[in-house]
Protein backbone atom coordinates (compact mmCIF):
# COMPACT_ATOMS: atom_id res chain seq x y z
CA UNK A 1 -14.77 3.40 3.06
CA UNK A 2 -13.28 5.36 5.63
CA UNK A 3 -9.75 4.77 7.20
CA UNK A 4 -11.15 1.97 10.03
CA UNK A 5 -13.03 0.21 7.47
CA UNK A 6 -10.36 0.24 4.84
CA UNK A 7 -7.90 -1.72 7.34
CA UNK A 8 -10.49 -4.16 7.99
CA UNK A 9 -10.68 -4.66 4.25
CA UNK A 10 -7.48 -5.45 4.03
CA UNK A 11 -7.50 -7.40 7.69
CA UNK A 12 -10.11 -9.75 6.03
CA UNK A 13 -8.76 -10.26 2.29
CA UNK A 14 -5.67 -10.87 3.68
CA UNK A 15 -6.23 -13.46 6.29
CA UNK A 16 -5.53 -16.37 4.12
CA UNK A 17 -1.90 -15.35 3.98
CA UNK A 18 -1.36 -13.62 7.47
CA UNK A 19 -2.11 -11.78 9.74
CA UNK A 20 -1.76 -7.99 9.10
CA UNK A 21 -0.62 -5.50 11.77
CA UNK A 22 -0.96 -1.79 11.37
CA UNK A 23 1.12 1.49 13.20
CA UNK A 24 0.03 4.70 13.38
CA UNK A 25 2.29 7.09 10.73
CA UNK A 26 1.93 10.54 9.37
CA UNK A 27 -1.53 10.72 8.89
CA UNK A 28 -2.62 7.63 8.39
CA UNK A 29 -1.46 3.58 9.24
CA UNK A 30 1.37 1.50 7.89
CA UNK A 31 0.02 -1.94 7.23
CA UNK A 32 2.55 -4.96 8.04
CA UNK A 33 2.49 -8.55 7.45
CA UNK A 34 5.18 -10.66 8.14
CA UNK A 35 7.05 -7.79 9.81
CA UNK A 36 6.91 -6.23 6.21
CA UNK A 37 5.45 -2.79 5.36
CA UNK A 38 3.58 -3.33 2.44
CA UNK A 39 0.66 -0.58 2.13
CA UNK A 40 -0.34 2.56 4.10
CA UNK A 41 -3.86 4.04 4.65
CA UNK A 42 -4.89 7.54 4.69
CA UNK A 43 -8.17 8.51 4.75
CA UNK A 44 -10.49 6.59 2.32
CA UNK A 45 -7.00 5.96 0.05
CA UNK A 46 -4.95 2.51 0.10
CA UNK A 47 -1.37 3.01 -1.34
CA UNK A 48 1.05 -0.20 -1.85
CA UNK A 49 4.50 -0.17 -1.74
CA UNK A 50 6.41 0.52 -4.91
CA UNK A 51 9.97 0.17 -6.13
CA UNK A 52 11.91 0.20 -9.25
CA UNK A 53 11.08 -3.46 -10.16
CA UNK A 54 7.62 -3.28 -9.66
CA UNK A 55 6.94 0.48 -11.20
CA UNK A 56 5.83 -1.10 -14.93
CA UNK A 57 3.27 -3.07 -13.32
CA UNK A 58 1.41 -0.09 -11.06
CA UNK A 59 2.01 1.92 -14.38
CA UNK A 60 0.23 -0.68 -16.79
CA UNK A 61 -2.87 -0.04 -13.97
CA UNK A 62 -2.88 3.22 -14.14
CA UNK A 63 -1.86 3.68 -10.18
CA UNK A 64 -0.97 6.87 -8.91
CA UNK A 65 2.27 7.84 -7.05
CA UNK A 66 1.87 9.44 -3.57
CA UNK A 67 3.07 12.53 -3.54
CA UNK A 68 4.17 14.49 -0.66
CA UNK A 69 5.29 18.09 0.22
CA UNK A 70 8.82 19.41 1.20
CA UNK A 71 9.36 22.64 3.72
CA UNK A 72 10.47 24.71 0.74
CA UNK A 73 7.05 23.82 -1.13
CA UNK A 74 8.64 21.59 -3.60
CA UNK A 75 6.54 17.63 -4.31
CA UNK A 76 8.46 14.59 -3.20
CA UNK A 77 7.02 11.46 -4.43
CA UNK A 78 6.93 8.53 -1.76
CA UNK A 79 7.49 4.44 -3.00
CA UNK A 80 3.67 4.11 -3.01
CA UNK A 81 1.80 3.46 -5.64
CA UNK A 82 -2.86 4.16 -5.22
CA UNK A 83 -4.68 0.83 -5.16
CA UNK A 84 -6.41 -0.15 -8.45
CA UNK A 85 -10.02 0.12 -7.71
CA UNK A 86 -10.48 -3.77 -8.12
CA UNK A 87 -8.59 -3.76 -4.90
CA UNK A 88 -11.24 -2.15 -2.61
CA UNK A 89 -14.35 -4.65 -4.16
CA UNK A 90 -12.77 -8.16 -4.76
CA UNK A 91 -10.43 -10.26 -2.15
CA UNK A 92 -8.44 -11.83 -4.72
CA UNK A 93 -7.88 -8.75 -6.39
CA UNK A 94 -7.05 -6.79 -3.12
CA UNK A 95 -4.21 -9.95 -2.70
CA UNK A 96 -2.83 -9.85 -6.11
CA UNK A 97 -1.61 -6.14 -5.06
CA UNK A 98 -0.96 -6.42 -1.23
CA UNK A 99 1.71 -9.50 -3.03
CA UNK A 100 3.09 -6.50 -4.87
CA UNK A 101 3.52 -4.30 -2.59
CA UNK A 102 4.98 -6.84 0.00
CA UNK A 103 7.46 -8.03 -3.08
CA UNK A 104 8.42 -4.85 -2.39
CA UNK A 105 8.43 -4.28 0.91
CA UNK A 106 10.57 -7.02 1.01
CA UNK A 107 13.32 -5.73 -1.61
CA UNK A 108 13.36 -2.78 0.34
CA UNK A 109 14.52 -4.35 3.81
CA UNK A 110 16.85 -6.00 1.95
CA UNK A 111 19.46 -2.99 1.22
């Protein structure tokens, strides 16, 4: 899937809960629902949103951090987690971790 299709992925999947909304950032979209950032797609890659609380659970699937790149060369590591694979193939699946990630999202706006 490329970027456009990805976000209609998640468009659809997540229409039982919400509308989504999406804003171009970096290189790639922040995806909203609720007024909550929750995931961000880049190219053919969906990321969720990550924090401390939630960390165990993308490590038990084996989920990827998104690293970035400082001026000086050095890796930064962004609060998003890759997207199982389940989540590109199966709605319910592709919910479970958008509720993650907007758990999340959520703590985040908080502080």
């Amino acid at each position: 899937m490329n970027e456009e299709q990805l976000i209609s992925w998640v468009r659809k999947c997540m229409q039982p809960i919400g509308p989504i909304s999406t804003r171009p950032v970096m290189q790639g979209q922040a995806i909203y629902l609720e007024g909550v950032l929750f995931a961000y797609a880049a190219g053919e890659q969906l990321w969720f949103r990550t924090d401390d609380e939630s960390d165990l659970v993308w490590d038990a699937a084996g989920s990827e951090w998104l690293r970035g790149t400082k001026k000086d060369g050095s890796a930064t590591y962004e609060p998003y987690r890759s997207a199982p694979e389940s989540a590109y193939t199966d709605e319910k699946e592709m919910r479970k971790w958008a509720k993650q990630g907007m758990a999340a999202g959520r703590r985040g706006k908080k502080n």
